[in-house]
N, C-alpha and C. Protein backbone atom coordinates (compact mmCIF):
# COMPACT_ATOMS: atom_id res chain seq x y z
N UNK A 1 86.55 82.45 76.24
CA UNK A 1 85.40 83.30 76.05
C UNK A 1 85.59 84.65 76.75
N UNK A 2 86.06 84.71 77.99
CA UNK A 2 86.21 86.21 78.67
C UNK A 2 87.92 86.77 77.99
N UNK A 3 88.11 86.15 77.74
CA UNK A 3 89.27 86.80 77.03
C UNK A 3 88.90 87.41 75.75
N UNK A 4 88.31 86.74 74.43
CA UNK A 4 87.98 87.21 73.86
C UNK A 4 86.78 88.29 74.10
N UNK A 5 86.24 88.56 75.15
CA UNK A 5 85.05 89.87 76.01
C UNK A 5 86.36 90.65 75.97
N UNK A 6 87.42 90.54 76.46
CA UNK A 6 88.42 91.66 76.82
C UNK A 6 88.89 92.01 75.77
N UNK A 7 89.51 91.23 75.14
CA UNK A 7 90.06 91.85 73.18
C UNK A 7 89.52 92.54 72.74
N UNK A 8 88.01 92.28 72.87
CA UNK A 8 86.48 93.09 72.02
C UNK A 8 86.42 94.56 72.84
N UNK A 9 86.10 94.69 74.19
CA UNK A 9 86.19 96.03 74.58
C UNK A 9 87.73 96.74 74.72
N UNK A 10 88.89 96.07 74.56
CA UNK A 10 90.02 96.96 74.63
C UNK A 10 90.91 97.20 73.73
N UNK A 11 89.67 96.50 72.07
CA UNK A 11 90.66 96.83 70.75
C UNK A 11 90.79 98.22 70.60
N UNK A 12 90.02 99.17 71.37
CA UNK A 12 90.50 100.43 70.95
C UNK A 12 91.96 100.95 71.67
N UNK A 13 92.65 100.14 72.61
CA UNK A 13 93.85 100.50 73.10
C UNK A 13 94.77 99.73 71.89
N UNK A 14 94.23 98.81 70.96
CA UNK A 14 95.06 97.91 70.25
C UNK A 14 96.48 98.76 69.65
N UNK A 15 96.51 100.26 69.06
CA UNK A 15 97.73 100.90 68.70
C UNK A 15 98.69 101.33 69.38
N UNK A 16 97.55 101.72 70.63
CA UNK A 16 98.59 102.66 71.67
C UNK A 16 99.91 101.86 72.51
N UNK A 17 100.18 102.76 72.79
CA UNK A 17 102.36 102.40 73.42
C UNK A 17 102.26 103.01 74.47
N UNK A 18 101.76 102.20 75.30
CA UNK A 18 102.12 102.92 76.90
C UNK A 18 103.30 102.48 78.18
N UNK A 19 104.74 102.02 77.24
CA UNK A 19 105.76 101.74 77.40
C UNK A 19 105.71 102.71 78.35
N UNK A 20 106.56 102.38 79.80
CA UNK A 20 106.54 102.83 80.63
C UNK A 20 105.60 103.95 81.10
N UNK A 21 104.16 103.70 81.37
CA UNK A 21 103.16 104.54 81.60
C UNK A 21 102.33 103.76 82.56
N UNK A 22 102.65 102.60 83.31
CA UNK A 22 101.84 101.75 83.45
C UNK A 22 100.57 101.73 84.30
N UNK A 23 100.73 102.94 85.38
CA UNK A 23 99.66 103.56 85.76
C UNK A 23 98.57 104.27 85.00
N UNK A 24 98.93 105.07 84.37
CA UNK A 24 98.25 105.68 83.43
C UNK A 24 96.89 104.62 82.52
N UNK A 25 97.97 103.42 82.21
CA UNK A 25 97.05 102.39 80.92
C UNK A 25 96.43 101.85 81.95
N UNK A 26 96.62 101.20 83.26
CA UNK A 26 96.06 100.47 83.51
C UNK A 26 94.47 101.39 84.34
N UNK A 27 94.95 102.65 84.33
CA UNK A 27 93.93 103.41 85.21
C UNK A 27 92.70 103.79 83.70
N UNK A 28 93.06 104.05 82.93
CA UNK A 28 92.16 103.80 81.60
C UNK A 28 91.42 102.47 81.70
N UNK A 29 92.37 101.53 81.69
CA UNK A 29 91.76 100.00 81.60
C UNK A 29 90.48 100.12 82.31
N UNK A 30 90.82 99.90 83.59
CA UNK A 30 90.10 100.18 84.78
C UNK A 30 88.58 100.60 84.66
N UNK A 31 88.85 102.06 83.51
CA UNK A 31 87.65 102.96 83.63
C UNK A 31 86.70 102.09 82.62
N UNK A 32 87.56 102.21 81.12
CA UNK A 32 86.50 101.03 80.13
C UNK A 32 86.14 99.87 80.46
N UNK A 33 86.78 99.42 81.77
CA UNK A 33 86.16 98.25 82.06
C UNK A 33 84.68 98.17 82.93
N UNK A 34 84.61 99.08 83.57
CA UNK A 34 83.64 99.89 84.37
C UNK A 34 82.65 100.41 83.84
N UNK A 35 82.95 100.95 82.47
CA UNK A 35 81.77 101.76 81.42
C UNK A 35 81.24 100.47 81.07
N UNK A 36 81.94 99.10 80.32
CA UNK A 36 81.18 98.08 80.36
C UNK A 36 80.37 96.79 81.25
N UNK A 37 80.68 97.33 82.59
CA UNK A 37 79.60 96.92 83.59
C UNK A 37 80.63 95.27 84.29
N UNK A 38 82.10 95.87 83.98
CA UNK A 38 83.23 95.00 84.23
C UNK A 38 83.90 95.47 85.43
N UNK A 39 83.67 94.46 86.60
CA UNK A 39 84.54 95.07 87.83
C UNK A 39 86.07 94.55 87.88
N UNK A 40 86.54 95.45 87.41
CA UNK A 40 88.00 94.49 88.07
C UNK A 40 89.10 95.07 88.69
N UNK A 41 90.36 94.69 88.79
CA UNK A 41 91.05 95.48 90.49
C UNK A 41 92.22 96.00 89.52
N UNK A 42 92.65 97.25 89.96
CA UNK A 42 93.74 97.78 89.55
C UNK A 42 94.68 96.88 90.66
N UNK A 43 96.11 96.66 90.21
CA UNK A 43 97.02 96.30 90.80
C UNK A 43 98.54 96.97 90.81
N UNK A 44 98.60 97.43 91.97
CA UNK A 44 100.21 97.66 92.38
C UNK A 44 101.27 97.10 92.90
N UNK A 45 102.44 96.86 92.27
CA UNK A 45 102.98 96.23 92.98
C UNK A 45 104.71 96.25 92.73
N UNK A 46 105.32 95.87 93.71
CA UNK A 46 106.93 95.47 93.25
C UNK A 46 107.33 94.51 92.96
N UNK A 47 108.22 94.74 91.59
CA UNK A 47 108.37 93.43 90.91
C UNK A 47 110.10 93.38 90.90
N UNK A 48 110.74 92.42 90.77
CA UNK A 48 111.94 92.42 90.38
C UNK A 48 112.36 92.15 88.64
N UNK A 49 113.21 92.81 88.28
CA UNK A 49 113.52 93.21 86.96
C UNK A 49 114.78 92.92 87.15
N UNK A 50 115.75 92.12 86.30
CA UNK A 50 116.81 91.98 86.31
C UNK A 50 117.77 92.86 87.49
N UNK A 51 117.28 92.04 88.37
CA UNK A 51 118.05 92.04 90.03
C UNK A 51 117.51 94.06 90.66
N UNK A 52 116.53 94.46 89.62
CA UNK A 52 116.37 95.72 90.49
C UNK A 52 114.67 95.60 90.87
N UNK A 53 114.49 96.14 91.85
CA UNK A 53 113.14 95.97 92.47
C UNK A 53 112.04 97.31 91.92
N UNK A 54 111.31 97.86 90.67
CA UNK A 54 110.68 98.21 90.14
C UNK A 54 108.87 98.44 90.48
N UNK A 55 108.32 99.41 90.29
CA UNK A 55 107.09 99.73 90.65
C UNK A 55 106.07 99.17 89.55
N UNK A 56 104.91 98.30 89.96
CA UNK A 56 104.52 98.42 88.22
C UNK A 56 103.08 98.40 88.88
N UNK A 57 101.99 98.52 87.63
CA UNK A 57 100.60 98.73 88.00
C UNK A 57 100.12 97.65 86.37
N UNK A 58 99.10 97.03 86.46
CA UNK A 58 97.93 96.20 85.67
C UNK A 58 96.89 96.05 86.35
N UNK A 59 95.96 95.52 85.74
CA UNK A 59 94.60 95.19 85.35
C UNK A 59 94.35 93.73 85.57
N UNK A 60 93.11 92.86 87.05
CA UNK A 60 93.19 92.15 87.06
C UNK A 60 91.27 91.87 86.70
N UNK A 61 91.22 90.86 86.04
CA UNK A 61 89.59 90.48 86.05
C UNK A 61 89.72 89.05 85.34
N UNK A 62 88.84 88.32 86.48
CA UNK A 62 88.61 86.82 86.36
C UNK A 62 90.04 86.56 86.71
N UNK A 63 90.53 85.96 85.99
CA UNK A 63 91.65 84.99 85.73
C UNK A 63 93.01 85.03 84.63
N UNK A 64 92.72 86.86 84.40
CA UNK A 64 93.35 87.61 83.53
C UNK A 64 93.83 88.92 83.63
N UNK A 65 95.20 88.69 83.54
CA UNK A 65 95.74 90.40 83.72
C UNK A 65 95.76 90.99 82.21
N UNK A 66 95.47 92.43 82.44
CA UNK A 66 95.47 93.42 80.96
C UNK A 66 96.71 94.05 82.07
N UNK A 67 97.61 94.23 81.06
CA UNK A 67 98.64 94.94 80.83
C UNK A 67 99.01 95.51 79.63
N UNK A 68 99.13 97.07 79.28
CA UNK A 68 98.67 97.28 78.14
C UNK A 68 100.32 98.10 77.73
N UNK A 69 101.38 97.73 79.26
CA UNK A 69 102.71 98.33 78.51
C UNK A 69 103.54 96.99 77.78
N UNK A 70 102.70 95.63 77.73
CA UNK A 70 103.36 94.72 77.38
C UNK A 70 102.67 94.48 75.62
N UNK A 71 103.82 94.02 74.95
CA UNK A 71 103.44 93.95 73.39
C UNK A 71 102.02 93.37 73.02
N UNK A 72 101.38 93.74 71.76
CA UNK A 72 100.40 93.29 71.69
C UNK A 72 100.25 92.38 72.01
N UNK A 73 100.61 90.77 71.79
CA UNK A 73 100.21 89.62 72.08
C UNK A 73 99.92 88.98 73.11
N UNK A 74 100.80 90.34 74.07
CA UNK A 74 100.79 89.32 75.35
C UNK A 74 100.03 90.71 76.65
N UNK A 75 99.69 91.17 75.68
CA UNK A 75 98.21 92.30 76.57
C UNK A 75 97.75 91.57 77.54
N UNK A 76 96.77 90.65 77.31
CA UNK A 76 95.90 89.91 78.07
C UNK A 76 96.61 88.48 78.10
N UNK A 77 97.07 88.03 79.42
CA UNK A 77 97.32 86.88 79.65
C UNK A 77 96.86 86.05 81.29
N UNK A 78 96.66 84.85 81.09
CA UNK A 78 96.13 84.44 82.56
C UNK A 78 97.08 84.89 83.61
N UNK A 79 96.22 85.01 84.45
CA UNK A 79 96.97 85.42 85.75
C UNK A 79 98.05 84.49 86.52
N UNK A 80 97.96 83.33 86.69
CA UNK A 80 99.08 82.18 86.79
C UNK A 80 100.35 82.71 86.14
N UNK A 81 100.04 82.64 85.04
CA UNK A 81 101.09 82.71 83.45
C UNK A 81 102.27 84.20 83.97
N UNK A 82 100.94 85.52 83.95
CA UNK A 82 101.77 86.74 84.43
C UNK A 82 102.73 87.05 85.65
N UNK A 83 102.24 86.59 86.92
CA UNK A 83 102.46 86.02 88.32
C UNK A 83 103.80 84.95 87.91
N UNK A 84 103.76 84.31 87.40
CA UNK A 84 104.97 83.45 87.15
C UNK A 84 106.54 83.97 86.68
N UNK A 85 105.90 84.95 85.25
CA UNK A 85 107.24 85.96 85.28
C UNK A 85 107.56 87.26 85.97
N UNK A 86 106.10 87.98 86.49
CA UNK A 86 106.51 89.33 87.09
C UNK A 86 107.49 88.85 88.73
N UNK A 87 107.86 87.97 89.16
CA UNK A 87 108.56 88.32 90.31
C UNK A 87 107.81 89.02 91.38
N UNK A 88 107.13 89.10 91.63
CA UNK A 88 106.42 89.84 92.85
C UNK A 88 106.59 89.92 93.90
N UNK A 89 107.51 91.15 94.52
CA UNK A 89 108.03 91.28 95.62
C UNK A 89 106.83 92.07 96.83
N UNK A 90 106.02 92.51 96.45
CA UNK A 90 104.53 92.98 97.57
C UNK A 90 103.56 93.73 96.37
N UNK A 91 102.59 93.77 97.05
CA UNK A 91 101.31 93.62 95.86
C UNK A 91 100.24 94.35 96.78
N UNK A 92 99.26 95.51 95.72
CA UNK A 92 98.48 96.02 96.36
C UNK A 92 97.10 95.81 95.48
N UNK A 93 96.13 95.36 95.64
CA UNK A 93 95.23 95.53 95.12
C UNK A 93 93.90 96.41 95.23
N UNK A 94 93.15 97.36 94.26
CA UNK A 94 92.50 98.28 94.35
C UNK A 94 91.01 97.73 93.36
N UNK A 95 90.23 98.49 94.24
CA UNK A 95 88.79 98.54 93.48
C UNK A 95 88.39 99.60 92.97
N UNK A 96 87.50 99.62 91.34
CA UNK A 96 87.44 100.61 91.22
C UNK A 96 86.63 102.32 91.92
N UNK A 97 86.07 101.92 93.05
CA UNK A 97 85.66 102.51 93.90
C UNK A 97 86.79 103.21 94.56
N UNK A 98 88.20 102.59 95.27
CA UNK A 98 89.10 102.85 96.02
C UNK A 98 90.18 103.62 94.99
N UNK A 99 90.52 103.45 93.60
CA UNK A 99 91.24 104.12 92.58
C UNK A 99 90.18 105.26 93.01
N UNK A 100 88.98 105.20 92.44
CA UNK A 100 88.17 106.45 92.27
C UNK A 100 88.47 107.65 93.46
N UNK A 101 88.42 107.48 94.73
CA UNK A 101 88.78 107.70 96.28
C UNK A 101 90.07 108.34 96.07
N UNK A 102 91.05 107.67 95.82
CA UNK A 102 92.67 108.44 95.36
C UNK A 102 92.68 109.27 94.78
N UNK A 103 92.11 109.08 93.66
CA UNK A 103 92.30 109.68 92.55
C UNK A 103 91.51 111.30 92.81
N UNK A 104 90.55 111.47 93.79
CA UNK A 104 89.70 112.69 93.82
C UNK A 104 90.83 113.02 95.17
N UNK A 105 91.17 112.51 95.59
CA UNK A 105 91.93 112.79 97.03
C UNK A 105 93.24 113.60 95.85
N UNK A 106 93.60 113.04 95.08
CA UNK A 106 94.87 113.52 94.64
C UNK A 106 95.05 114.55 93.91
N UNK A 107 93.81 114.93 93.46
CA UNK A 107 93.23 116.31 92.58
C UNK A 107 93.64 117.62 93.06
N UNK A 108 94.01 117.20 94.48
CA UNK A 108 94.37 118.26 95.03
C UNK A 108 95.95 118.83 95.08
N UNK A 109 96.81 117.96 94.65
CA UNK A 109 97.66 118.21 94.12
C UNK A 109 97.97 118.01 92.88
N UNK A 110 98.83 118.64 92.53
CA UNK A 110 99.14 118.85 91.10
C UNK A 110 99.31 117.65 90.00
N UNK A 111 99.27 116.68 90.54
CA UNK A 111 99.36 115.25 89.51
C UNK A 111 98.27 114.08 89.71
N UNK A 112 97.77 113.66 88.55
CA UNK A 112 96.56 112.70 88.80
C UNK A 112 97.82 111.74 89.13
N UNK A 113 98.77 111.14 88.97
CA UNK A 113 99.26 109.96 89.67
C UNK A 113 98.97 109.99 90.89
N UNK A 114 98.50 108.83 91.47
CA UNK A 114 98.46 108.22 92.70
C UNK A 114 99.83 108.03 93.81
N UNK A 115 100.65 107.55 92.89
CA UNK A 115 102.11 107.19 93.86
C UNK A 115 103.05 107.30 93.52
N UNK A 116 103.79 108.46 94.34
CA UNK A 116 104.29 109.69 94.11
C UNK A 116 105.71 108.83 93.63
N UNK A 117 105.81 107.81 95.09
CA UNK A 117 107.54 107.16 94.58
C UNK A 117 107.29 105.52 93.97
N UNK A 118 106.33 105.28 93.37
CA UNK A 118 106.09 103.68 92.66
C UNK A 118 106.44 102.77 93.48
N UNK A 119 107.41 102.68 94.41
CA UNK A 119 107.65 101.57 94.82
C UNK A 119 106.54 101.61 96.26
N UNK A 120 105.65 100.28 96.49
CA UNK A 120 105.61 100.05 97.67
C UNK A 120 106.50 100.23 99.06
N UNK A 121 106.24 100.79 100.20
CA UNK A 121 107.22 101.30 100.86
C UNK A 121 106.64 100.80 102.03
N UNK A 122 107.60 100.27 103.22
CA UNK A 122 107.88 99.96 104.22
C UNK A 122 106.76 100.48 105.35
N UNK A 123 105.61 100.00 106.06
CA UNK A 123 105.30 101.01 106.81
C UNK A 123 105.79 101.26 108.24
């Protein structure tokens, strides 16, 4: 049932190709999920990719990640399921309050991206 809630508000991403954009889709996600009165957490994190350690960002709500650089079918899948193949080497999770916070913080320089080098970094 909440999956099909998510299909219904994010068939309008159904064409788009945001192959390597993954900040970008998931910071959209984020917002239409918000216009429909849907809280859910942007996620950052490092993943391993055939032995290289990679930056990636999705969409978590309930018990379901939207990932919208992965092929149609597999857009929306449970969170277990996704977690099982992404490899997850450290993980950040954001509210849309705290994206919102960055994102006006970052206005001030020249790029709405949030993170400048993708990878989670050492503090």
């Amino acid at each position: 049932m909440i999956k099909n809630k998510l299909e219904k508000i994010l068939l309008k991403y159904k064409n788009n190709n945001y192959k390597h954009e993954c900040i970008q889709a998931s910071i959209e996600v984020l917002i239409t999920l918000a216009e429909n009165k849907i809280s859910a957490l942007l996620v950052h994190a490092n993943i391993a990719i055939e032995d290289n350690i990679k930056g990636h960002a999705w969409v978590e709500y309930d018990n379901y990640v939207i990932d919208l650089t992965q092929p149609s079918e597999a857009r929306i899948m449970e969170t277990v399921d996704f977690y099982e193949q992404a490899k997850i080497k450290k993980i950040i999770k954001y509210t849309f309050p705290e994206i919102q916070k960055l994102l006006i913080l970052n206005t001030k320089k020249s790029s709405i991206y949030v993170w400048v080098d993708w990878l989670i970094l050492d503090e």
